[in-house]
Protein backbone atom coordinates (compact mmCIF):
# COMPACT_ATOMS: atom_id res chain seq x y z
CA UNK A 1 119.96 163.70 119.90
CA UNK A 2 118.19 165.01 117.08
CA UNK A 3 120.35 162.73 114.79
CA UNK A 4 118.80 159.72 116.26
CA UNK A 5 118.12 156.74 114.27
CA UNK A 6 114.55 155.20 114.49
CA UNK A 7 114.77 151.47 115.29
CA UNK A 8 111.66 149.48 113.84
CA UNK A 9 110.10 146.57 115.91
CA UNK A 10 112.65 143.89 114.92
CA UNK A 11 115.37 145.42 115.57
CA UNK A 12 116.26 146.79 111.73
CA UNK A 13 116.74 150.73 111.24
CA UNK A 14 113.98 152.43 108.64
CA UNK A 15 116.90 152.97 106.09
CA UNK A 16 117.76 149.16 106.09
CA UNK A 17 114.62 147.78 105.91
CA UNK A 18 113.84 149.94 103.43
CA UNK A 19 117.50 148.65 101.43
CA UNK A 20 116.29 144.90 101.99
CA UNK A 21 112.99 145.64 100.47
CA UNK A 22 114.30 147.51 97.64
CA UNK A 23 117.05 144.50 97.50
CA UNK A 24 114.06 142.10 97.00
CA UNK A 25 111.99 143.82 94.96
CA UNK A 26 114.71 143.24 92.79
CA UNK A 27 115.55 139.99 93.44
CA UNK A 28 111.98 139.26 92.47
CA UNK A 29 112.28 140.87 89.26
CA UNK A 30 115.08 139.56 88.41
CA UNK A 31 113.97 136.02 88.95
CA UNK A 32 111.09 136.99 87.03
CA UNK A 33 112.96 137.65 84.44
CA UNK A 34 114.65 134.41 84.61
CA UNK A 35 112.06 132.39 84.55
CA UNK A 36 110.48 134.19 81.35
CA UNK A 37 113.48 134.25 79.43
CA UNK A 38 113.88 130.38 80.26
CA UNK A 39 110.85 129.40 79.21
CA UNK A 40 110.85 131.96 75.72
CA UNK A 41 114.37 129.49 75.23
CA UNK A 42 112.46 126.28 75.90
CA UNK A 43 109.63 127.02 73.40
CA UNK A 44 111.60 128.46 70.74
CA UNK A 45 113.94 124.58 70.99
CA UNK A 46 110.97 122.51 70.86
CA UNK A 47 109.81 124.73 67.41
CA UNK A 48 113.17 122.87 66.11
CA UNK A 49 112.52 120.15 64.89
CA UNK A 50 116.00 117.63 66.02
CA UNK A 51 116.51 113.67 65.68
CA UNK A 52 117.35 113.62 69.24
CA UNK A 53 113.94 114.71 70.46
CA UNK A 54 112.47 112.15 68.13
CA UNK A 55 114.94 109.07 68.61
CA UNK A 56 112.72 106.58 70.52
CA UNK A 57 109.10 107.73 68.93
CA UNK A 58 109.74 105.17 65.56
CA UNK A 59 110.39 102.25 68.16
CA UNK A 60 107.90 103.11 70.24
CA UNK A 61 105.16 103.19 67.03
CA UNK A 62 106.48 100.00 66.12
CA UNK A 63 105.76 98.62 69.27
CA UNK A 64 101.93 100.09 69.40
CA UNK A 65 101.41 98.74 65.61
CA UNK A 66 102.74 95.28 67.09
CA UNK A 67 100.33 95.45 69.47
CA UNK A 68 97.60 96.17 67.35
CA UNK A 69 98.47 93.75 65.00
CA UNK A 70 98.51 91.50 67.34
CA UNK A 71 95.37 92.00 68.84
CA UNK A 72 93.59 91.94 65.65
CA UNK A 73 94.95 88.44 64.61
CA UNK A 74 93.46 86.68 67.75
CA UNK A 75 90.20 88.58 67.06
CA UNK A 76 90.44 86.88 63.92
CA UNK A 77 91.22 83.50 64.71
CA UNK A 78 88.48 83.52 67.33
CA UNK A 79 85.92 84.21 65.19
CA UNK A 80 86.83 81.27 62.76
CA UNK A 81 87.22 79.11 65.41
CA UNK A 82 83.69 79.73 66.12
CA UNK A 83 81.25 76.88 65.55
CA UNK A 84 79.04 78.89 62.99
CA UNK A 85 81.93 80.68 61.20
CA UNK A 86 83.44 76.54 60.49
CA UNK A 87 79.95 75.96 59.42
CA UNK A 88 79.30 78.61 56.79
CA UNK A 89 83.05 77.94 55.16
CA UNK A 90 82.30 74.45 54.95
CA UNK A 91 79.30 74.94 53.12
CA UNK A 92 80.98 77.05 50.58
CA UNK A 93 83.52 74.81 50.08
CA UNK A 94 81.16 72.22 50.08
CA UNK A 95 79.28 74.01 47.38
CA UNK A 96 82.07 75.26 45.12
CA UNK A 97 82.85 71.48 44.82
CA UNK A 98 80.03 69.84 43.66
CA UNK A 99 79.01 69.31 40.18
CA UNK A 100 75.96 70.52 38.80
């Protein structure tokens, strides 16, 4: 009877539980591990530079220029629309065309 096993309160032996923690401590370190030698891969491909990471960024600063562009031409074409604006080029034209 001496050789008796102790049983813990759920039912595992010390000896196993002791296995399963050792199994997950490593476990743990190994997905540790993992996860730092994914990411050390992840940041050493985005220091490359590569087409395909760049393939939609000329379209899309076409697209924001457009925009712009855009914008700035109705700016424009509402401030000489405006009633003083039509005024003050009319007097310059009026001016640059008469004689003495």
């Amino acid at each position: 009877m001496n050789n008796a096993m102790s049983i813990n309160v759920d039912g595992s032996s010390g000896m196993m539980a002791r296995m399963g923690r050792k199994l997950g401590a490593a476990r743990d370190r190994a997905n540790r591990t993992a996860c730092l030698l994914d990411a050390r891969m992840r940041t050493l491909a985005s220091m490359q530079p590569s087409a395909e990471s760049e393939k939609g960024a000329v379209t899309a600063e076409y697209a924001v220029v457009l925009v712009a562009a855009t914008a700035f031409a109705a700016v424009l074409v509402a401030i000489v629309k405006s009633d003083a604006v039509r005024t003050l080029l009319t007097n310059i034209i009026k001016k640059a065309l008469s004689v003495g």
